[in-house]
Protein backbone atom coordinates (compact mmCIF):
# COMPACT_ATOMS: atom_id res chain seq x y z
CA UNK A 1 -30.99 -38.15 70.10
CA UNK A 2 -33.68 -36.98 72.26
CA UNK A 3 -34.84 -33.20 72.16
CA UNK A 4 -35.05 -31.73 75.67
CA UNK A 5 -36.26 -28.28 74.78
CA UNK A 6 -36.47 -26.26 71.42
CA UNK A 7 -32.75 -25.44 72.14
CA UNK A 8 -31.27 -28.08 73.64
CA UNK A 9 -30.81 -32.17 72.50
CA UNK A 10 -29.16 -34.64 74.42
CA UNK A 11 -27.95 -36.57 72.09
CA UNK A 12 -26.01 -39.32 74.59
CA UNK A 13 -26.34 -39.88 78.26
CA UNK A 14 -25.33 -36.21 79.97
CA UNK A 15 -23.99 -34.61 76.42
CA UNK A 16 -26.03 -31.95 75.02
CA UNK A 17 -25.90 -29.87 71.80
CA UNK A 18 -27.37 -26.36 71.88
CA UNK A 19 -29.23 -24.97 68.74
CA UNK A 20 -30.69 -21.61 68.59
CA UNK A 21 -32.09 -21.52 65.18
CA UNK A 22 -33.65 -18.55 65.73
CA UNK A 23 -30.04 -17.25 64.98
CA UNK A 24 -28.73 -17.56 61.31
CA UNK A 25 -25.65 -16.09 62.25
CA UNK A 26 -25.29 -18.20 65.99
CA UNK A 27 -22.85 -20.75 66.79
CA UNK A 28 -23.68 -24.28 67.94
CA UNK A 29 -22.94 -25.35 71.22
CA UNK A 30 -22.17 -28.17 73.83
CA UNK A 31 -22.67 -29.21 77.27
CA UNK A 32 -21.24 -31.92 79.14
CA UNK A 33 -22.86 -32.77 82.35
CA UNK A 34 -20.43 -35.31 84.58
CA UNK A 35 -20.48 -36.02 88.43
CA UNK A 36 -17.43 -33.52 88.74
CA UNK A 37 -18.77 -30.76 87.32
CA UNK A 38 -19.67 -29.52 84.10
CA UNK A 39 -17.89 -28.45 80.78
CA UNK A 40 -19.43 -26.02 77.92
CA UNK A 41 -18.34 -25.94 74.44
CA UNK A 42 -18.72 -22.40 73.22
CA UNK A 43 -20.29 -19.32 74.51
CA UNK A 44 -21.95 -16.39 73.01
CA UNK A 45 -23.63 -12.91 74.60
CA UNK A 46 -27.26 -13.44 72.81
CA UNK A 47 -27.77 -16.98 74.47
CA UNK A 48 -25.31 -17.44 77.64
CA UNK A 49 -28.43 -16.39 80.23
CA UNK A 50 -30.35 -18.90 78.59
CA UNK A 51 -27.51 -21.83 78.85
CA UNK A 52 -27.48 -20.81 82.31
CA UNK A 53 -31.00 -21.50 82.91
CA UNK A 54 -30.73 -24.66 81.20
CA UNK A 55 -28.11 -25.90 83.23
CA UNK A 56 -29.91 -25.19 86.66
CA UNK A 57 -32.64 -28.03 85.17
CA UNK A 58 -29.82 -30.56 84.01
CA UNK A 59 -27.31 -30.52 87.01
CA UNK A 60 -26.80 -28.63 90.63
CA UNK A 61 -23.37 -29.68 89.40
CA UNK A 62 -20.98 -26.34 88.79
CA UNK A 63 -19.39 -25.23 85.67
CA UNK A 64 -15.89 -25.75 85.77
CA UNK A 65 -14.57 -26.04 82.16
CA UNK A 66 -15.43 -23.53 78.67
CA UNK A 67 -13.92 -25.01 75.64
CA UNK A 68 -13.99 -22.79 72.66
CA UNK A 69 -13.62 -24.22 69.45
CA UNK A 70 -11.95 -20.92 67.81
CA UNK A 71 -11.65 -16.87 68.70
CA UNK A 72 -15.07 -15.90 66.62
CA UNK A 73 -17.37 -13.57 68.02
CA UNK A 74 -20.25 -15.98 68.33
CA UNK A 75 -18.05 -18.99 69.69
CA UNK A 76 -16.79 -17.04 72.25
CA UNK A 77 -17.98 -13.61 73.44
CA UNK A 78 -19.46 -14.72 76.59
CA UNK A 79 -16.27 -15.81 78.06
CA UNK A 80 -15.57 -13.36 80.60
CA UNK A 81 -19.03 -13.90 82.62
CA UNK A 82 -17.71 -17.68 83.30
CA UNK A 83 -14.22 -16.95 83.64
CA UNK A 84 -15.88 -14.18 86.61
CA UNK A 85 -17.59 -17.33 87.89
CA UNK A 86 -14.24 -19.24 88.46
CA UNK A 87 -14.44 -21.20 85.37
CA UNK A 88 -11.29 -22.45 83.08
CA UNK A 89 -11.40 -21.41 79.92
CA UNK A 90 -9.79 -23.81 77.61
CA UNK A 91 -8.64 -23.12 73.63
CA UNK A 92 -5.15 -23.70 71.18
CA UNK A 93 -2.56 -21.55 71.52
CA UNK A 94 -3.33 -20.01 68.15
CA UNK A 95 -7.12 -19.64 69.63
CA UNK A 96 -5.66 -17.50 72.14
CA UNK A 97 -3.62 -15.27 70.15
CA UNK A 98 -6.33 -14.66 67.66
CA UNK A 99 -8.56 -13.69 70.47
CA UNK A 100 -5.85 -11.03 71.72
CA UNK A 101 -5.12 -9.84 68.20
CA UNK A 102 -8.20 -9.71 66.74
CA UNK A 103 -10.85 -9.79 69.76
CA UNK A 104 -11.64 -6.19 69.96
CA UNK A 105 -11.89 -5.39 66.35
CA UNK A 106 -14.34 -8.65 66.23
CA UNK A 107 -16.50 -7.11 68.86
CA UNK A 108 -16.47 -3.48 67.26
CA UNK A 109 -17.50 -5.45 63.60
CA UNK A 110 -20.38 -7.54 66.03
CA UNK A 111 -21.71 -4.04 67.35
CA UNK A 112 -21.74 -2.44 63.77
CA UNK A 113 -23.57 -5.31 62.09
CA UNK A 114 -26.54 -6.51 64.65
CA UNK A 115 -28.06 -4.02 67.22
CA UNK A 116 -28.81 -6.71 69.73
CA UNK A 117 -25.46 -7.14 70.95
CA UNK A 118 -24.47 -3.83 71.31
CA UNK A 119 -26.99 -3.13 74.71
CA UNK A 120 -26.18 -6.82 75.61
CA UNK A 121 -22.11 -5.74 75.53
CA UNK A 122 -22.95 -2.59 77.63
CA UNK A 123 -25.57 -4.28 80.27
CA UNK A 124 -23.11 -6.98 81.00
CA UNK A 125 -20.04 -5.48 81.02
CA UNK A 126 -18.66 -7.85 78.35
CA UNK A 127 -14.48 -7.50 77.40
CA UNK A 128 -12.70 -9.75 75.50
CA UNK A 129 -11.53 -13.11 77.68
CA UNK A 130 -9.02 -15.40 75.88
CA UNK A 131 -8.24 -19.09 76.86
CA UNK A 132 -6.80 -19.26 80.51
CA UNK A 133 -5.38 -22.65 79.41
CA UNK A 134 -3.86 -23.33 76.12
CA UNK A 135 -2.40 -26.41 74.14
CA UNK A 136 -0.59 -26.78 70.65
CA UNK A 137 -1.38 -29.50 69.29
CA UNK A 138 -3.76 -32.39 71.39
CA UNK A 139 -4.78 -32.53 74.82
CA UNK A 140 -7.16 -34.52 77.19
CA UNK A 141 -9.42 -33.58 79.71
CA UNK A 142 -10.78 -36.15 82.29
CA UNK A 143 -13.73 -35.05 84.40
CA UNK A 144 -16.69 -37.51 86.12
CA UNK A 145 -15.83 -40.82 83.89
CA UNK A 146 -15.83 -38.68 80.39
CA UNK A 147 -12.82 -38.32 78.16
CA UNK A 148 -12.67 -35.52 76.17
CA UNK A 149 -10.29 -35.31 72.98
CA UNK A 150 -8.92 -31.67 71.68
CA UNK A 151 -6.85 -31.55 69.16
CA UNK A 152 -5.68 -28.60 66.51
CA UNK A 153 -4.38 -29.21 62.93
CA UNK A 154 -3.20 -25.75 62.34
CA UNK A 155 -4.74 -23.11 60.19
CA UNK A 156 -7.70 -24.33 58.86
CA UNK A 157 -11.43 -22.28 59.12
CA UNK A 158 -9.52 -20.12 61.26
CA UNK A 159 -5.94 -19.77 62.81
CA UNK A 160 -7.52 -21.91 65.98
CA UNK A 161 -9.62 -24.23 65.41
CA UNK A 162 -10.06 -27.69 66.82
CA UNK A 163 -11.42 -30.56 67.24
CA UNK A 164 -13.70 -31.73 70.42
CA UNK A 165 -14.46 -35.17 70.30
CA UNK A 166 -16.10 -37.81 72.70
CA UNK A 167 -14.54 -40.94 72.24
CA UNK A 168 -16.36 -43.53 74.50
CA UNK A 169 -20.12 -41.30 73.08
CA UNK A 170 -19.03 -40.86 69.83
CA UNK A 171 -20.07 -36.94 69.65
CA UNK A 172 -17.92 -34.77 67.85
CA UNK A 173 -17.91 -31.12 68.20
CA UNK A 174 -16.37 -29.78 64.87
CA UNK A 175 -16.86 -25.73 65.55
CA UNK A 176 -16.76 -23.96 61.95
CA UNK A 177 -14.50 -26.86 60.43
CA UNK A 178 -18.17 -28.27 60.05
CA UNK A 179 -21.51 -26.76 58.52
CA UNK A 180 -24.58 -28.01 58.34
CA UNK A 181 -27.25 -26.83 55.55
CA UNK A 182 -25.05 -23.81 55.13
CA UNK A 183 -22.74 -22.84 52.76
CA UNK A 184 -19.26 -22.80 54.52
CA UNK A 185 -18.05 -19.80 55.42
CA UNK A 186 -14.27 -19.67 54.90
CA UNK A 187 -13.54 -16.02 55.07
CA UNK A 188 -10.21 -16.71 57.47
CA UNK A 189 -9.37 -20.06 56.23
CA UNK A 190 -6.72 -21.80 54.73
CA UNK A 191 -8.77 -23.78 52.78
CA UNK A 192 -6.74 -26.86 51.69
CA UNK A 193 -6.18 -27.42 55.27
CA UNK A 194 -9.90 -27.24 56.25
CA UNK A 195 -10.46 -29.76 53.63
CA UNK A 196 -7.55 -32.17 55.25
CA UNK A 197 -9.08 -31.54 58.93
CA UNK A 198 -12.08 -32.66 57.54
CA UNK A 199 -10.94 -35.62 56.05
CA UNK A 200 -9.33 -36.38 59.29
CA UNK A 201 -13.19 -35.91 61.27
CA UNK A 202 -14.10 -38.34 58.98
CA UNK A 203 -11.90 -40.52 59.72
CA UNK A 204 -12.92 -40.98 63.41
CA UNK A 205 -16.14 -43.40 64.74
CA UNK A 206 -18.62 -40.88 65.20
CA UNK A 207 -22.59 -41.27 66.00
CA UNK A 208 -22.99 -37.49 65.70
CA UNK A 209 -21.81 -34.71 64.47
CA UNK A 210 -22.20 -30.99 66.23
CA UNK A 211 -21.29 -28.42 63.05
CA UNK A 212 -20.26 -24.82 63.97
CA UNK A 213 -23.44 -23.59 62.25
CA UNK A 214 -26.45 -25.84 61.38
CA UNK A 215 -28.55 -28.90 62.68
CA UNK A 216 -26.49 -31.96 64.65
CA UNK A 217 -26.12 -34.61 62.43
CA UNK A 218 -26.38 -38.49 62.69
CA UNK A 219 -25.41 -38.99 58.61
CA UNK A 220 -21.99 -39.11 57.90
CA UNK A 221 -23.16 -38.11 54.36
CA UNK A 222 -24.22 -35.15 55.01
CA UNK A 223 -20.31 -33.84 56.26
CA UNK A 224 -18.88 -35.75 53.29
CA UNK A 225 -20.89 -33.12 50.55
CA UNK A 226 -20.19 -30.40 52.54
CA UNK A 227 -16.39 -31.75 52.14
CA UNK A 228 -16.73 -32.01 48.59
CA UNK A 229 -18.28 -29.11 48.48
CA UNK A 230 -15.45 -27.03 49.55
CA UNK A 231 -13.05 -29.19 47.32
CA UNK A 232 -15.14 -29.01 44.30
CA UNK A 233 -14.70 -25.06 44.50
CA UNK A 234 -11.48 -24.95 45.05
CA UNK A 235 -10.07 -27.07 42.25
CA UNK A 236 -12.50 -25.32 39.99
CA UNK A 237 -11.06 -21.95 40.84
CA UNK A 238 -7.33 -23.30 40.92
CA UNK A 239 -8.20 -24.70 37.32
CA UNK A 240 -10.01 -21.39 36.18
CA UNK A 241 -7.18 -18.77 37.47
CA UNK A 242 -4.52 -21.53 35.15
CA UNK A 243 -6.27 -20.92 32.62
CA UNK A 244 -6.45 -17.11 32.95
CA UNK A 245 -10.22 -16.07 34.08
CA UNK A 246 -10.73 -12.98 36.20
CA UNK A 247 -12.01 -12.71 39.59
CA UNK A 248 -15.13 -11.27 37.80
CA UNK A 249 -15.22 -14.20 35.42
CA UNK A 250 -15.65 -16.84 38.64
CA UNK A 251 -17.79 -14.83 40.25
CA UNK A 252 -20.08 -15.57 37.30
CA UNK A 253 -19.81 -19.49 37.90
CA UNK A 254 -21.21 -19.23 41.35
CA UNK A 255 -25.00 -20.22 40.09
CA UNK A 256 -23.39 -23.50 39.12
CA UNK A 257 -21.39 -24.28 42.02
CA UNK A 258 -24.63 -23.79 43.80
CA UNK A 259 -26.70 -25.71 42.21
CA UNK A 260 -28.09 -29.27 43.80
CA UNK A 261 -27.94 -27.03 47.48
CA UNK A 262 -30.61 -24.72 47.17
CA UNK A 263 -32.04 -25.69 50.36
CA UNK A 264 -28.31 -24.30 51.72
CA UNK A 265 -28.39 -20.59 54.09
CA UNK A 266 -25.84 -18.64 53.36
CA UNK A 267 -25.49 -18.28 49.75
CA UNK A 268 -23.21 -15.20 50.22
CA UNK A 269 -20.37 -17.33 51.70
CA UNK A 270 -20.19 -18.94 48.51
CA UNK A 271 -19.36 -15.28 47.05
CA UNK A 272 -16.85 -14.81 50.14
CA UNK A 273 -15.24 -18.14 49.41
CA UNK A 274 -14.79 -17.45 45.78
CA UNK A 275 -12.81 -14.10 46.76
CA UNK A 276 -10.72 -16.04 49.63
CA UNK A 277 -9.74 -18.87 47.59
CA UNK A 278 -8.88 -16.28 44.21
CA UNK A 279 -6.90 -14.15 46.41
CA UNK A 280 -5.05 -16.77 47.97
CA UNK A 281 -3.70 -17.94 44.48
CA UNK A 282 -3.27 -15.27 43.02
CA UNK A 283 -0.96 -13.31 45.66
């Protein structure tokens, strides 16, 4: 892996991750340079002039595909500058309907909780922009010698998430399934099914691995305790609600489950994920 800039690492031959760790709350991202033209992997408001400027020193080659991994705000909110630019945005079907259901409440929660985007929104002219071309369950896209691998498992960290993976690189772009030094957030998931599309990323050859939030990875490891991570808490809570406790009682356990990832951001999703997963058993 070989860092080009403070935001950007190319980590083989014309594929990129983008990192702005200046942003806790910020989205990793991709870009694919090919002979053919070039394909992003996510998009957000606070850093899409900044991609742009990027790509004007890595290619003269235009943009002509925007994969995003699922609706969120911060994978996504930029997608109606490209799609004004003639570019094909690309997500699952559920992706899609997510975006149209849920879009404009997602911006409205974005503008309430961080002052930045709000003048960004009205400057640009932002509106929601769902995928232009959607898939249910795997699809391939061939540009300039790369394959590149989609597929979507269902409801897992969010109604429409996939998978983006590199086969001939070995790069895998995991969106939220994956995070990185963070505690997962799982406030939309169905988390058995995360868990399972996890197991299945692990399953694949992979040389690195771009989370949803965090740093790009070369240790399998490191996705295999955030896996058990997630599994750990949810038998625990399964176990705890059999045997009767309150939602107040597992709250107190939390200190526990975090202990041996203190170095983890995002300690609150721990106290999200504890709600999520009580709730869901206990409908």
């Amino acid at each position: 892996m070989r860092q080009i800039n403070k935001y950007l690492h190319e980590l083989t031959p014309n594929v990129y991750a983008s990192v702005f760790p200046e942003y806790d709350d910020l989205g990793n991202g991709g870009i694919v340079v090919t002979d053919e033209g070039v394909v992003l992997i996510d998009t957000d408001v606070r850093t899409v002039d900044r991609i742009s400027a990027m790509l004007k020193e890595l290619t003269n080659q235009p943009v002509r595909f925007l994969i995003n991994t699922h609706h969120a705000f911060d994978h996504s909110s930029a997608n109606c500058l490209w799609a004004a630019q003639g570019v094909t945005i690309i997500g699952s079907r559920s992706c899609r309907e997510a975006m149209i259901a849920h879009g404009e409440l997602n911006f409205r929660r974005w503008t309430d909780r961080v002052p930045e985007v709000v003048g960004i929104l009205k400057e640009k002219g932002i509106t929601v922009s769902p995928p232009l071309l959607t898939f249910e369950h795997d699809m391939q896209l061939h540009i300039g010698g790369k394959t590149i691998e989609l597929s979507h498992h269902g409801h897992a960290h969010s109604p429409g998430d996939i998978i983006i993976y590199l086969p001939e690189d070995q790069v895998l772009f995991g969106g939220d399934l994956l995070w990185v030094g963070f505690f997962p957030n799982v406030r939309e998931a169905d988390v058995p099914n995360q868990i399972k599309v996890v197991d299945r990323i692990l399953s694949l050859p992979v040389q690195y691995y771009v989370p949803g939030h965090g740093s790009v990875t070369a240790d399998r490891n490191e996705i295999v305790t955030m896996r058990n991570f997630i599994s750990s808490v949810y038998e625990l809570i399964v176990k705890k609600v059999g045997e009767g406790l309150t939602l107040a009682e597992i709250h107190a356990l939390e200190d526990n489950l975090a202990k041996g990832h203190t170095a983890w951001q995002g300690r609150n999703f721990l106290t999200t994920a504890v709600e999520v997963i009580y709730s869901s058993l206990t409908k």
